[in-house]
N, C-alpha and C. Protein backbone atom coordinates (compact mmCIF):
# COMPACT_ATOMS: atom_id res chain seq x y z
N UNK A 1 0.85 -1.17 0.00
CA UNK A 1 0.00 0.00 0.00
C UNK A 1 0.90 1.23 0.00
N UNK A 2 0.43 2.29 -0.71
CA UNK A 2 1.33 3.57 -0.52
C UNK A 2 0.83 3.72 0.57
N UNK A 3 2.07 5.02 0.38
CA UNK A 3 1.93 6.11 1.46
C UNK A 3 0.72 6.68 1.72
N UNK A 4 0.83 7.41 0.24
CA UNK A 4 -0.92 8.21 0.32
C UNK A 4 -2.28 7.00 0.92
N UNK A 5 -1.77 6.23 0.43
CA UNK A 5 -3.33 5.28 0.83
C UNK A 5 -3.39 5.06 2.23
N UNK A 6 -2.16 4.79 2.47
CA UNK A 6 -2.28 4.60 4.62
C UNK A 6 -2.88 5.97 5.05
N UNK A 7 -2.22 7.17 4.37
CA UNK A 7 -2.37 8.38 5.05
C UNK A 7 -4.34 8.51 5.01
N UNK A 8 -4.70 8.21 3.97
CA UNK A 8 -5.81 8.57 3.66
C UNK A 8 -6.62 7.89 4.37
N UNK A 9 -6.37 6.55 4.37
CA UNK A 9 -7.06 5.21 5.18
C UNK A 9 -6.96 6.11 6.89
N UNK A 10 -5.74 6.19 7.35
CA UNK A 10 -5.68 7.01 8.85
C UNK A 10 -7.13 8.14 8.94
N UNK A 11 -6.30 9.05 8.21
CA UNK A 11 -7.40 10.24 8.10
C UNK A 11 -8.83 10.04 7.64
N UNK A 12 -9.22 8.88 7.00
CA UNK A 12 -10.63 8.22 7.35
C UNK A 12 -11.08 8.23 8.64
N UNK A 13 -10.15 6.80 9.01
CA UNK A 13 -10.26 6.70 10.87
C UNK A 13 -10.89 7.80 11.91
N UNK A 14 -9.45 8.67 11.50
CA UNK A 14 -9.58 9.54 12.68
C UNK A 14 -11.02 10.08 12.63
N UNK A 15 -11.39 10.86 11.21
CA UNK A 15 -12.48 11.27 11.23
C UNK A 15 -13.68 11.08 11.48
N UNK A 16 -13.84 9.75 11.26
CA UNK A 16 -15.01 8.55 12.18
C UNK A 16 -14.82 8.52 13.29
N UNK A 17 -13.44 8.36 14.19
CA UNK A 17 -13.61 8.35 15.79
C UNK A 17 -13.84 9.97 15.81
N UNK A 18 -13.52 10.78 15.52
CA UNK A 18 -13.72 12.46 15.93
C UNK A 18 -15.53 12.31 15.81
N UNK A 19 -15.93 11.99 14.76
CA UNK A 19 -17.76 12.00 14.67
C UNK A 19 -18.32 11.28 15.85
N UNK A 20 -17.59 10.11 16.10
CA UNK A 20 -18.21 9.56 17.16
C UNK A 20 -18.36 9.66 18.29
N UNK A 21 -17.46 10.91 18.50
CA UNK A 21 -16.82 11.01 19.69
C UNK A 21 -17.61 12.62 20.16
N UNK A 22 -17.74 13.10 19.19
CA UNK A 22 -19.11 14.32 18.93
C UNK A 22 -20.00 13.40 19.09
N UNK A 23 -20.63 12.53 18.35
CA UNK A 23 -22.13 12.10 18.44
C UNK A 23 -22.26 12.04 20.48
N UNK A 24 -21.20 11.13 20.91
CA UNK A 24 -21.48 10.68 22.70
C UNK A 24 -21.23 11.72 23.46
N UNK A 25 -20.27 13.17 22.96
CA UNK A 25 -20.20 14.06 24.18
C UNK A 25 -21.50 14.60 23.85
N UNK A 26 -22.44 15.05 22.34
CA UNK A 26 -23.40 15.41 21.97
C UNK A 26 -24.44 14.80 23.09
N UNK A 27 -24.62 13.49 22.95
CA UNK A 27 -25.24 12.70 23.51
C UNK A 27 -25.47 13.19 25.50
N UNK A 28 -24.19 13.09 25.75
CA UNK A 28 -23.88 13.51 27.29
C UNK A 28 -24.54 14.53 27.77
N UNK A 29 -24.17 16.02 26.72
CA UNK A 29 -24.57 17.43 27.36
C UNK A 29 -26.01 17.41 26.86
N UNK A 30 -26.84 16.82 26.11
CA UNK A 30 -28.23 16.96 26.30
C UNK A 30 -28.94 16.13 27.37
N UNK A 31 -28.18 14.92 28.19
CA UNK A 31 -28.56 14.19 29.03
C UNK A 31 -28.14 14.90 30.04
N UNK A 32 -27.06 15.01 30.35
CA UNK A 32 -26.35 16.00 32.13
C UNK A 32 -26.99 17.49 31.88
N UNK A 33 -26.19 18.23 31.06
CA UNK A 33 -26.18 19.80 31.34
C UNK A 33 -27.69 20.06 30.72
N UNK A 34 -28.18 20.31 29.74
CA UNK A 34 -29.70 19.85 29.78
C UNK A 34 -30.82 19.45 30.18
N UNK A 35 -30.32 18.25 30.58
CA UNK A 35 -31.48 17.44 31.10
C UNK A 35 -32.55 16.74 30.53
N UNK A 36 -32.10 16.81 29.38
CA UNK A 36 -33.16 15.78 28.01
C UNK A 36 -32.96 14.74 27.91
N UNK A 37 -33.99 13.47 27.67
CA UNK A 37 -33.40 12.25 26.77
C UNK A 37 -34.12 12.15 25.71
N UNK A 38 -33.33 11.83 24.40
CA UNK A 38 -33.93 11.43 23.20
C UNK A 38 -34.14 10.02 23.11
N UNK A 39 -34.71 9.08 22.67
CA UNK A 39 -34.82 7.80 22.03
C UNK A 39 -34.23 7.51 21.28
N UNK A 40 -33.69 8.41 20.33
CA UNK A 40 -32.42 8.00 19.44
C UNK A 40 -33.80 7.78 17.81
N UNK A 41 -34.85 7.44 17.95
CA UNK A 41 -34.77 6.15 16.22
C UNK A 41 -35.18 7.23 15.83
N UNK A 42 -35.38 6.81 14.00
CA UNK A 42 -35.48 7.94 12.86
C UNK A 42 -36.89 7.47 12.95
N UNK A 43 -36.78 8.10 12.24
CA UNK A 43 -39.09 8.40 11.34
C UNK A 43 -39.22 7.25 11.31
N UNK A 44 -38.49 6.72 10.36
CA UNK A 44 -38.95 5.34 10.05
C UNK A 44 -38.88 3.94 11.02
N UNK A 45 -38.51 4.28 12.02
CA UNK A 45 -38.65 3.20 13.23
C UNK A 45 -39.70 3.75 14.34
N UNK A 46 -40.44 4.58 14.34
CA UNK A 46 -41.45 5.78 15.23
C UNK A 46 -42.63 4.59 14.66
N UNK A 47 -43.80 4.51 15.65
CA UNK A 47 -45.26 3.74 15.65
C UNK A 47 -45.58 4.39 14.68
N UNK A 48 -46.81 4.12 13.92
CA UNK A 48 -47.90 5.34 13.69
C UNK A 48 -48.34 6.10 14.38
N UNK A 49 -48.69 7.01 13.84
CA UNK A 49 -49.50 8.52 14.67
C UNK A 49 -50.88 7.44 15.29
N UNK A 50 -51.84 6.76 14.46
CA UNK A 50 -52.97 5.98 15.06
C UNK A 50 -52.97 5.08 16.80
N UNK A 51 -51.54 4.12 16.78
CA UNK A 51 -51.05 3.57 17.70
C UNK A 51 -50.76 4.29 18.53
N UNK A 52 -50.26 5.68 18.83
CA UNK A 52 -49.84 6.18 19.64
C UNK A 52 -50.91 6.90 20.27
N UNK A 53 -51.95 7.29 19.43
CA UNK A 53 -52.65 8.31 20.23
C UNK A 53 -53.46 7.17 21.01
N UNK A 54 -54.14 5.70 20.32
CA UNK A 54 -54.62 4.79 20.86
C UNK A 54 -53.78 4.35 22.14
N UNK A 55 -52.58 4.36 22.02
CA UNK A 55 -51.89 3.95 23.69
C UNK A 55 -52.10 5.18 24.68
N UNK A 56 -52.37 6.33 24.52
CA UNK A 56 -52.50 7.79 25.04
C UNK A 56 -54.23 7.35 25.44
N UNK A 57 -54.91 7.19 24.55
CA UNK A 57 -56.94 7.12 25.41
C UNK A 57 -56.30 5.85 25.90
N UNK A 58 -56.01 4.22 25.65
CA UNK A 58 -55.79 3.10 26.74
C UNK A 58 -55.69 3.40 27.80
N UNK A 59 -54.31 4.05 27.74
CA UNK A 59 -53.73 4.56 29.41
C UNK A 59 -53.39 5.79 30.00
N UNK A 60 -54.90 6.30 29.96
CA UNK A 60 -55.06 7.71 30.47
C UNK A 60 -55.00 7.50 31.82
N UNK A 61 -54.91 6.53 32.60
CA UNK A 61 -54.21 6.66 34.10
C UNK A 61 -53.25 6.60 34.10
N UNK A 62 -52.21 6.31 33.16
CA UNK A 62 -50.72 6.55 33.34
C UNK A 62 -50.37 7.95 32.84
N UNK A 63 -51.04 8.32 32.11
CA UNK A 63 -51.01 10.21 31.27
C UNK A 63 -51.06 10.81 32.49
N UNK A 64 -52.33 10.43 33.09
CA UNK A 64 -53.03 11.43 34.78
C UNK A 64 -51.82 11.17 35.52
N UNK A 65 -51.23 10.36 35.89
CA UNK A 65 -50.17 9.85 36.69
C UNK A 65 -49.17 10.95 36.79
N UNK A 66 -48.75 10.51 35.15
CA UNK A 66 -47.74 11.57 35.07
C UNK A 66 -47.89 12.85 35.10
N UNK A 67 -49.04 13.81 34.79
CA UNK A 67 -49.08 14.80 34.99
C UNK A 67 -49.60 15.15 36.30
N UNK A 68 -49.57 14.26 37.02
CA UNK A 68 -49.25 14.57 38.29
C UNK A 68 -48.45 14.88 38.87
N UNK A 69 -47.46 14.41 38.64
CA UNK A 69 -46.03 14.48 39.09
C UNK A 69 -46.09 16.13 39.61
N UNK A 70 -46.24 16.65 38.77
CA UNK A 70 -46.16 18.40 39.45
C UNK A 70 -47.35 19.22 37.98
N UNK A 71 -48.76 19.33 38.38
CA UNK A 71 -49.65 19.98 37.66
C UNK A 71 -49.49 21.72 37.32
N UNK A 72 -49.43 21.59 36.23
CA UNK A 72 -48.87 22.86 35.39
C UNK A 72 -47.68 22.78 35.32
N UNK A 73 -46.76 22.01 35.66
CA UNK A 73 -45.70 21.88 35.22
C UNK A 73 -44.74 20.84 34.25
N UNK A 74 -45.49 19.79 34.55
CA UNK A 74 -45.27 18.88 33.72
C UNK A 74 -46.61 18.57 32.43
N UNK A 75 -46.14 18.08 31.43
CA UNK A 75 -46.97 17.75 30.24
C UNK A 75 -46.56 16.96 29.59
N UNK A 76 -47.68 16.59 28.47
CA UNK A 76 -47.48 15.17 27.98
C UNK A 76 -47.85 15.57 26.23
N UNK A 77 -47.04 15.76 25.59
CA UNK A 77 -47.95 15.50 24.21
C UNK A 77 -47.72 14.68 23.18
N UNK A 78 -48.30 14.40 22.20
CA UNK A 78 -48.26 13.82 21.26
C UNK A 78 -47.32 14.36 19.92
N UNK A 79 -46.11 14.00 19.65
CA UNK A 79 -45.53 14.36 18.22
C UNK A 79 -46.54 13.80 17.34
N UNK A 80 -46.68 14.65 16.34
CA UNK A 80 -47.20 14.35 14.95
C UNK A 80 -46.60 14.88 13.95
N UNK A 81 -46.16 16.13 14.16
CA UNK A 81 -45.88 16.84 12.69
C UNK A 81 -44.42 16.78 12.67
N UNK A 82 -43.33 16.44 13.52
CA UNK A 82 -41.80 16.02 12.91
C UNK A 82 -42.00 14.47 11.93
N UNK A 83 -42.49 13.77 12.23
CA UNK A 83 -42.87 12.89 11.49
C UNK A 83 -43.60 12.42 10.93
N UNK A 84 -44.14 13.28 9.58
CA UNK A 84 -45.46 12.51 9.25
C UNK A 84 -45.59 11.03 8.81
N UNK A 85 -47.13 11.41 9.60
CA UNK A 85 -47.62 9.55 9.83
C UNK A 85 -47.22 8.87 10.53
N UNK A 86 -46.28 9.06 11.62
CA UNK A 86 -46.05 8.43 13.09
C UNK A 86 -45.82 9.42 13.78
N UNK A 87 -45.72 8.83 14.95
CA UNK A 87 -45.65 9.71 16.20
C UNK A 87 -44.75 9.40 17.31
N UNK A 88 -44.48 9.56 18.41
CA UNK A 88 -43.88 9.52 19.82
C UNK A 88 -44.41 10.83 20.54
N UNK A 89 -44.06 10.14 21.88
CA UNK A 89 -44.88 11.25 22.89
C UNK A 89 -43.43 12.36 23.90
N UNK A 90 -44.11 13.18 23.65
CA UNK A 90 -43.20 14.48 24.42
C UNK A 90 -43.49 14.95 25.59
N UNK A 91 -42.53 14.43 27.13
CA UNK A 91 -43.48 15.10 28.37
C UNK A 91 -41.84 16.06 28.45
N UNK A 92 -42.64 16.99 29.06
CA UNK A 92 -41.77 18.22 29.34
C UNK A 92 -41.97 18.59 30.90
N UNK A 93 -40.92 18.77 31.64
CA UNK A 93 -41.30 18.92 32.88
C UNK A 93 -39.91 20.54 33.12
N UNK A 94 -39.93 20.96 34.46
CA UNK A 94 -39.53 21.86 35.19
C UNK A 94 -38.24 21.46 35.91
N UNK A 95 -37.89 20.64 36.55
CA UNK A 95 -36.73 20.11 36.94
C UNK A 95 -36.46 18.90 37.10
N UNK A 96 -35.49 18.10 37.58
CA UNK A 96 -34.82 17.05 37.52
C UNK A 96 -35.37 15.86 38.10
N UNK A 97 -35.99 16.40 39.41
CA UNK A 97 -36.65 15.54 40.68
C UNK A 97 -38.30 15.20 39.60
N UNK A 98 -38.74 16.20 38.76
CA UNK A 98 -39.51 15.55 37.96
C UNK A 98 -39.45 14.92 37.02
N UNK A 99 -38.34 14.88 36.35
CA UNK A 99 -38.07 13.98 35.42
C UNK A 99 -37.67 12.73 35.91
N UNK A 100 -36.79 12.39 37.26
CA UNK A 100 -37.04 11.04 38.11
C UNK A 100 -38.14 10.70 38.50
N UNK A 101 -39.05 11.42 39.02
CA UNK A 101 -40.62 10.56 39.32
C UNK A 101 -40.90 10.26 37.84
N UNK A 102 -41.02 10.80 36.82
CA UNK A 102 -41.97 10.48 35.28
C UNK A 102 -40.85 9.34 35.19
N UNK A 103 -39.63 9.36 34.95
CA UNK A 103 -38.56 8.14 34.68
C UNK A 103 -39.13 6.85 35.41
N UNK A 104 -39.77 7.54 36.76
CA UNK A 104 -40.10 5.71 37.57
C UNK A 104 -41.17 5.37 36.96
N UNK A 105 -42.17 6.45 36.59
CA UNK A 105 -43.47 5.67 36.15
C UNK A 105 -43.70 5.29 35.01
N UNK A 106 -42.72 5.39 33.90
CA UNK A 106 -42.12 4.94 32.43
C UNK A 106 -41.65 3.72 32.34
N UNK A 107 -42.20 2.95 31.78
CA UNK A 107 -41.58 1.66 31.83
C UNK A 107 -40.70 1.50 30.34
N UNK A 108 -38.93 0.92 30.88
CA UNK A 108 -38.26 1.26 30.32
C UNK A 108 -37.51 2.57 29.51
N UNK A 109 -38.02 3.83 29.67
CA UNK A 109 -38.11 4.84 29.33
C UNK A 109 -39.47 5.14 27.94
N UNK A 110 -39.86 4.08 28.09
CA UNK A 110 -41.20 4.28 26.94
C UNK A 110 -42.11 4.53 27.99
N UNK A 111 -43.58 4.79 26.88
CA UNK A 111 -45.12 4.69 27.38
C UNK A 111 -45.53 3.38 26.75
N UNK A 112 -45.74 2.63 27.57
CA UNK A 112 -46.38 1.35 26.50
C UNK A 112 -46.01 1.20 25.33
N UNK A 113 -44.60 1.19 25.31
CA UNK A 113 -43.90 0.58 24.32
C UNK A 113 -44.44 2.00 23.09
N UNK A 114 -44.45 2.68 23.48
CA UNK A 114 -44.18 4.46 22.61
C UNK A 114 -43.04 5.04 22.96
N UNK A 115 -41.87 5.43 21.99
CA UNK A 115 -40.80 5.74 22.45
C UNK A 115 -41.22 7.46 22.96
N UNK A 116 -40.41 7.95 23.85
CA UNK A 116 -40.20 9.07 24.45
C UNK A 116 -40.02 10.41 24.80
N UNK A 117 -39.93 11.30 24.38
CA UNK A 117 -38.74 12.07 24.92
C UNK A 117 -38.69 12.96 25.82
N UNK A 118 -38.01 12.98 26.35
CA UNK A 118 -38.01 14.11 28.09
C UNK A 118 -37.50 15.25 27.61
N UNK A 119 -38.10 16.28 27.78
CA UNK A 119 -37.79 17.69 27.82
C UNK A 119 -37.18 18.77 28.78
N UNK A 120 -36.13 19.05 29.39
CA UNK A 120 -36.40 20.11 30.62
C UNK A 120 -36.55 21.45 29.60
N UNK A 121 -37.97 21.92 30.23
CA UNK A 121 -37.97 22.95 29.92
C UNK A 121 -38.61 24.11 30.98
């Protein structure tokens, strides 16, 4: 192999560990300094919009639950329009101690198997 080709092959490398290495500190400061979690999947791994709002009327004692946690401060909604034709659900809360109570009453970090996402806002 040349020169140039190792060099180039390296400077591939590096540039993949440098992205990756952005994607997890990326990852970190919206989880610590933030206080968000994303689910991570694209559009195309998201329920339908139908399934989701149907798991939202099922288990409107787990919705009530959670917006219990602290009323007017925490919320629950439904994504629709980042993804058309599926959905995931968005609760947004006020601080940290509420995002640990909604975290306990989340099973696995989903709603009935609806992926997530936590907001501090």
């Amino acid at each position: 192999m040349t020169r140039q080709r190792r060099l180039y092959g390296w400077s591939g490398a590096a540039l993949i560990a440098a992205a990756s290495l952005l994607a997890a500190c990326s990852a970190l400061y919206n989880d610590i300094v933030l206080d968000n979690k994303d689910h991570g999947l694209s559009c195309q791994q998201l329920p339908s919009a139908a399934s989701v709002e149907q798991a939202v009327a099922v288990h409107a004692d787990a919705v009530e639950q959670i917006l219990a946690v602290s009323p007017g401060h925490v919320f629950l909604d439904v994504d629709r329009e980042t993804c058309p034709g599926r959905a995931d659900i968005v609760i947004s809360f006020a601080t940290h101690g509420e995002r640990e109570a909604i975290e306990s009453i989340l099973n696995d970090g989903a709603f009935f198997d609806v992926p997530v996402r936590l907001r501090n806002q």
